[in-house]
Protein backbone atom coordinates (compact mmCIF):
# COMPACT_ATOMS: atom_id res chain seq x y z
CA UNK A 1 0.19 33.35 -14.08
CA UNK A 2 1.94 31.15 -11.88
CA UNK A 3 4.18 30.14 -14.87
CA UNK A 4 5.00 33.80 -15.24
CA UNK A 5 5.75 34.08 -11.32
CA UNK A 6 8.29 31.11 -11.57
CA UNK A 7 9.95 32.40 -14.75
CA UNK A 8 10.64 35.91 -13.27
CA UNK A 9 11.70 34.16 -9.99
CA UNK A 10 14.36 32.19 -12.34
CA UNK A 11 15.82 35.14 -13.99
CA UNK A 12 16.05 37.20 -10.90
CA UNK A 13 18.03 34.36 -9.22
CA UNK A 14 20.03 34.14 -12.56
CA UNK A 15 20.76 38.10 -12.25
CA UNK A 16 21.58 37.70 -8.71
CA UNK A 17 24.16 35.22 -9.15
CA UNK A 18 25.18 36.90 -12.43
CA UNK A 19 26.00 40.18 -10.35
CA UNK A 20 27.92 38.15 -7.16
CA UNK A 21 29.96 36.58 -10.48
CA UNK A 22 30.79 40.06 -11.52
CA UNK A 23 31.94 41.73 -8.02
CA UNK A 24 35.14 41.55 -7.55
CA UNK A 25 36.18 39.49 -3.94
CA UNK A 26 37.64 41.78 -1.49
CA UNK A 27 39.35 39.29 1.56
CA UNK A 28 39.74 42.74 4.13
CA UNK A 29 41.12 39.96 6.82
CA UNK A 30 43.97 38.79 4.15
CA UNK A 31 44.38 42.17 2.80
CA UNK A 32 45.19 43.14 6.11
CA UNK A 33 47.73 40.92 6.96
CA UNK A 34 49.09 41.08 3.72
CA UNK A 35 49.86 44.87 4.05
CA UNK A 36 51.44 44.16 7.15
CA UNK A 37 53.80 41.56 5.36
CA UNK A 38 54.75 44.00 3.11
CA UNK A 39 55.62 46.88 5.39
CA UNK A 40 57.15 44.49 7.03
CA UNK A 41 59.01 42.85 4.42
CA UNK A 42 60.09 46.54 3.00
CA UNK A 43 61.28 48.23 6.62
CA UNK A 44 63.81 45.05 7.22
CA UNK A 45 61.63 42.99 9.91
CA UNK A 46 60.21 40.23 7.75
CA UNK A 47 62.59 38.08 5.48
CA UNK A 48 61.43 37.00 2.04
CA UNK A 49 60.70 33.46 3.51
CA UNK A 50 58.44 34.91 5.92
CA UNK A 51 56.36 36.86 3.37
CA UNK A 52 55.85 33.78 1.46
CA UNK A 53 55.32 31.05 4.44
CA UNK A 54 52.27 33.42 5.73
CA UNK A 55 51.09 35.25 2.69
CA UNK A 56 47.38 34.32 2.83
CA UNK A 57 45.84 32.72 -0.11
CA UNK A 58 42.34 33.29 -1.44
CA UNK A 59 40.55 34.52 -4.20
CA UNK A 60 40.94 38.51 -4.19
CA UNK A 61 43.23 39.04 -6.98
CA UNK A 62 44.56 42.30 -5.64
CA UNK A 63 46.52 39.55 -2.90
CA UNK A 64 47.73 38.15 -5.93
CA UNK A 65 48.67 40.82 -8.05
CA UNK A 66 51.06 42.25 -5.11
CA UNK A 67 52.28 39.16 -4.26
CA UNK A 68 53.58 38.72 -7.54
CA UNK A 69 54.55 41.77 -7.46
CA UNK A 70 56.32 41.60 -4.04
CA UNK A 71 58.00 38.42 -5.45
CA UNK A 72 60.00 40.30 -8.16
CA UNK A 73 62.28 41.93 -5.81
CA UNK A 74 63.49 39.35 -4.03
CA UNK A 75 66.00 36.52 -4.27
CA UNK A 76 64.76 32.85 -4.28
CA UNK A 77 68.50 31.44 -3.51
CA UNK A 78 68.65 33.07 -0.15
CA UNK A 79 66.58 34.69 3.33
CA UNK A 80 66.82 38.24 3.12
CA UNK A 81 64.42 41.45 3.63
CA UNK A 82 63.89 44.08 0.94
CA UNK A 83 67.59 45.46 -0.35
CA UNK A 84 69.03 48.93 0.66
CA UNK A 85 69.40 49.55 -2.84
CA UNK A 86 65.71 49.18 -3.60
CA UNK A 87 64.56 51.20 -0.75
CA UNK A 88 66.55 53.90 -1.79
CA UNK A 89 64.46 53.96 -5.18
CA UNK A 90 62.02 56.44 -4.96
CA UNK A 91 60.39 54.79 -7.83
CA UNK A 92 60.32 51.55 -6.38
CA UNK A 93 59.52 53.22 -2.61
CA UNK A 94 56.29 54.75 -4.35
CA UNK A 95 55.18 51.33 -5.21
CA UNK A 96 55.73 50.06 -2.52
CA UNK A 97 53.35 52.41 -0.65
CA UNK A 98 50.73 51.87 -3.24
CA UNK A 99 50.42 48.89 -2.39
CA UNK A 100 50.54 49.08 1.16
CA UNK A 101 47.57 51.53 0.67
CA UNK A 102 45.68 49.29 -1.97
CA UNK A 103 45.71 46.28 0.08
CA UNK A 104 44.57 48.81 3.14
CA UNK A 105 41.45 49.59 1.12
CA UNK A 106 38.40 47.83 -0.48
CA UNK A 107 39.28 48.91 -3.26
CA UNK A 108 38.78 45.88 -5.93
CA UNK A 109 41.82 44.89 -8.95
CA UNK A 110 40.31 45.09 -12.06
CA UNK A 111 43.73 45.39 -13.84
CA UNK A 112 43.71 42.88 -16.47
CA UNK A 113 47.43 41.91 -15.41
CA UNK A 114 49.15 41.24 -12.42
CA UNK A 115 52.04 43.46 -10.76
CA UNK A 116 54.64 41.97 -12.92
CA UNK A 117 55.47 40.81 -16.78
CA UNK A 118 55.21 37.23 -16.65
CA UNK A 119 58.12 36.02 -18.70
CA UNK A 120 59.55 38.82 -19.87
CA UNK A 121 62.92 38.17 -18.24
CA UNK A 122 65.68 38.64 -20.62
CA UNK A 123 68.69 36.88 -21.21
CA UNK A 124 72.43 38.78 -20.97
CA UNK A 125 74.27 39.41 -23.94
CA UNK A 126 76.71 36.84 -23.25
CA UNK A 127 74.30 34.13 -22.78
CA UNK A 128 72.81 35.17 -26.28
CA UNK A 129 75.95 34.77 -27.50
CA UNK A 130 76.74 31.36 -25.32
CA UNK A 131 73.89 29.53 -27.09
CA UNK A 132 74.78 30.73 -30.93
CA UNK A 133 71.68 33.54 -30.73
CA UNK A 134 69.18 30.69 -29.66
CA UNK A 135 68.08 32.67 -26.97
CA UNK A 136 67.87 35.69 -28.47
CA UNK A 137 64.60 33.91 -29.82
CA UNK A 138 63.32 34.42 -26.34
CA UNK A 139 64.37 37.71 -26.12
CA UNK A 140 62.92 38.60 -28.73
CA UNK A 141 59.53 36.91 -27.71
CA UNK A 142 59.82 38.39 -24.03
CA UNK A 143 60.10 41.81 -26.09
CA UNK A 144 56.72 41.24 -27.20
CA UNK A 145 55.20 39.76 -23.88
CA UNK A 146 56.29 42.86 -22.43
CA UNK A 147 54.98 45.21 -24.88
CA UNK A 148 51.47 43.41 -24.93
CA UNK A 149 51.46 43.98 -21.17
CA UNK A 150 52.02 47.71 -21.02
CA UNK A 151 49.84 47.98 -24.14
CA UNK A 152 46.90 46.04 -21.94
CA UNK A 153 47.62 48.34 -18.94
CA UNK A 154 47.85 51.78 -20.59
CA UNK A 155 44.25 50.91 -21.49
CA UNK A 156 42.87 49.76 -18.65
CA UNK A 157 44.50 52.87 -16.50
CA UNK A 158 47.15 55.27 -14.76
CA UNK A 159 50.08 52.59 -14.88
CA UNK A 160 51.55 55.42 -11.98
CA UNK A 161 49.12 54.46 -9.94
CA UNK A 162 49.23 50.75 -9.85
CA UNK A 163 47.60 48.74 -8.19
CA UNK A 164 45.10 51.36 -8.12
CA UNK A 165 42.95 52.31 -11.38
CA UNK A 166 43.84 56.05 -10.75
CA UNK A 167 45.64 58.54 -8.49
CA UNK A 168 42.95 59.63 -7.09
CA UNK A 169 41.58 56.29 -5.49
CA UNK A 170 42.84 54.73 -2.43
């Protein structure tokens, strides 16, 4: 009997820490500041280097997701806020917001990619050219990356409503 006792004991602990393994981490305190980095960041008042230098780490992946996100649309070579010209997209403004909303909510990522295609940055024309078609080779293979991603998050979801699952959440 006692043998019994300890053996359901086990598996209950096992399911316990099973279940913690499975929730996703919501970090409300990071998400928090985070959202105000971004309005920030988007309305003029924070500079790319300032979104970076206080972006708070941890392990919700919806942080990281818009980061990376976030991190697409600005330059690395210089300190500047979002762009007119990006603002102006309503595309781009809708975005944006959903993100400002996601990270306002406890809602969990369960996207199976972040906000942006990793390495599918293309090469110009001209540098295709420049390097005898070598990097049309990469090209080629960022082709691919990028059409795996959309692929993997068509299927997990309403890509319109990134970084939420649906339209209806947040």
């Amino acid at each position: 009997m006692r043998q019994l006792r300890l053996r359901s004991v086990a598996l209950g602990s096992k399911r316990t820490r099973d279940q913690s393994m499975i929730q996703p981490m919501i970090d409300r305190d990071a998400r928090d500041r985070a959202a105000a980095l971004v309005e920030g960041f988007w309305s003029g008042t924070t500079t790319n280097r300032q979104l970076e230098a206080a972006w708070p780490g941890g392990k919700d992946k919806g942080l990281d997701a818009v980061f990376d996100f976030v991190w697409g649309l600005h330059d690395d070579f210089k300190e500047h806020a979002a762009r007119e010209a990006d603002r102006a997209n309503p595309k781009l403004d809708g975005l944006i917001a959903n993100c400002i909303r996601f990270l306002r909510s406890d809602e969990p990522y369960t996207w199976p990619h972040s906000g942006r295609v990793s390495g599918g940055e293309r090469y110009s024309r001209w540098a295709v050219l420049a390097s005898f078609g070598l990097l049309g080779l990469w090209n080629k293979a960022a082709a691919a990356r990028e059409e795996r991603y959309w692929r993997d998050m068509r299927a997990h979801g309403d890509v319109t409503a990134w970084p939420f699952r649906t339209s209806q959440a947040g």
